[in-house]
Protein backbone atom coordinates (compact mmCIF):
# COMPACT_ATOMS: atom_id res chain seq x y z
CA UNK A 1 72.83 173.45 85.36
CA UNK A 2 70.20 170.54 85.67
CA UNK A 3 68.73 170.38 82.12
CA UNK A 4 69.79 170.52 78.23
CA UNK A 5 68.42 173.83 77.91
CA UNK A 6 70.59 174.91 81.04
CA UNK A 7 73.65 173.74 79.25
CA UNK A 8 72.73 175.57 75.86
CA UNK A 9 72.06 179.00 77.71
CA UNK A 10 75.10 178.86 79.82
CA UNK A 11 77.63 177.08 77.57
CA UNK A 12 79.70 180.48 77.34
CA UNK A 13 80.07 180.96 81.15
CA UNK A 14 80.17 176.89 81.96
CA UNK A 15 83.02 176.90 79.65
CA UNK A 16 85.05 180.03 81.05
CA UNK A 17 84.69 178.24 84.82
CA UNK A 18 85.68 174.69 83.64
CA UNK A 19 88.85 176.39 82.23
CA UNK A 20 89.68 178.19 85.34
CA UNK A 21 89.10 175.40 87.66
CA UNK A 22 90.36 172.83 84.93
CA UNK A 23 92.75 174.40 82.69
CA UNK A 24 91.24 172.75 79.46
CA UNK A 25 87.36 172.28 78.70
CA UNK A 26 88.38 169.27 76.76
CA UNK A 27 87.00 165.57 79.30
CA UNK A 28 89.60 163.75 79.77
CA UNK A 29 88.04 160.95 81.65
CA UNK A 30 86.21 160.89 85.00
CA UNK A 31 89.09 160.34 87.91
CA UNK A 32 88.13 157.23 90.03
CA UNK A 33 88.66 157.72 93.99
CA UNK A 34 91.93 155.98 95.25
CA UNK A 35 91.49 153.01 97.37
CA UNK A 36 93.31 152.45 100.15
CA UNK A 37 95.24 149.05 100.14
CA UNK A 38 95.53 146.89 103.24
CA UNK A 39 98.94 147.52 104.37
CA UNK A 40 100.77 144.12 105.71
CA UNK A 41 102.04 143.82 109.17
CA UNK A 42 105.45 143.83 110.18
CA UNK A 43 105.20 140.29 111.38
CA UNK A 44 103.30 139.13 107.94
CA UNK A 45 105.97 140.94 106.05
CA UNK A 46 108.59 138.69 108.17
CA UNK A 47 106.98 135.72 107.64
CA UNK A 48 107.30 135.99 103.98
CA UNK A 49 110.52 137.04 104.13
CA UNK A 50 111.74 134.33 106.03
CA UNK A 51 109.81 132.04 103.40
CA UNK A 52 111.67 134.01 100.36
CA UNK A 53 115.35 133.22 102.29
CA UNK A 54 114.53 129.80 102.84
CA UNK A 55 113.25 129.15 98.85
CA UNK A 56 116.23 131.29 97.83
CA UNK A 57 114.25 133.65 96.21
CA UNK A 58 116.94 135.93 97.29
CA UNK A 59 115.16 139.47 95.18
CA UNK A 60 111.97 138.66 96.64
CA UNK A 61 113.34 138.82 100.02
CA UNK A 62 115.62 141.74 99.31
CA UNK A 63 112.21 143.52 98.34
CA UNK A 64 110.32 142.37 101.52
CA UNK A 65 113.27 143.62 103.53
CA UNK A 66 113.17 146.77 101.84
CA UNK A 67 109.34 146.89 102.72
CA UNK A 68 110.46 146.30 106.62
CA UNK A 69 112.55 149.34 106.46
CA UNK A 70 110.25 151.44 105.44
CA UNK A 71 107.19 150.59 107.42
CA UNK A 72 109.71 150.81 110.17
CA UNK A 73 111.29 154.08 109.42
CA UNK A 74 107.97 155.34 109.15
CA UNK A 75 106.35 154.48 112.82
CA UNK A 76 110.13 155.80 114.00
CA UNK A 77 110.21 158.80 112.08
């Protein structure tokens, strides 16, 4: 379907295949690729936490910890 008159000829069948594929003809807005967000390094990750601990900006560092573990746990397991 390139054209207007495409769309108005095959508007039955266009709709029966966007349900199937879709579930629902109804647009519910286009879907926007994810982007990939620069992970930070262990050692960056430290650095802040260290920061946090020494402004006693105790949550923040409890979070950055937190972050640790995880990239951690996940190049271990």
């Amino acid at each position: 379907m390139g054209c207007p008159d495409c769309y108005k000829h095959f508007r039955s069948q266009a709709k029966n295949i966007l349900k199937k594929i879709h579930g629902t003809i109804t647009y519910t807005g286009a879907k926007a690729p994810a982007m990939e967000i620069p992970k930070e390094s262990k050692s960056q990750l430290q650095k802040r936490l260290e920061k946090a601990v020494k402004e006693e900006r105790y949550e923040d560092a409890a979070k950055l910890r937190d972050q640790i573990r995880k990239l951690e746990k996940g190049k271990n397991g």
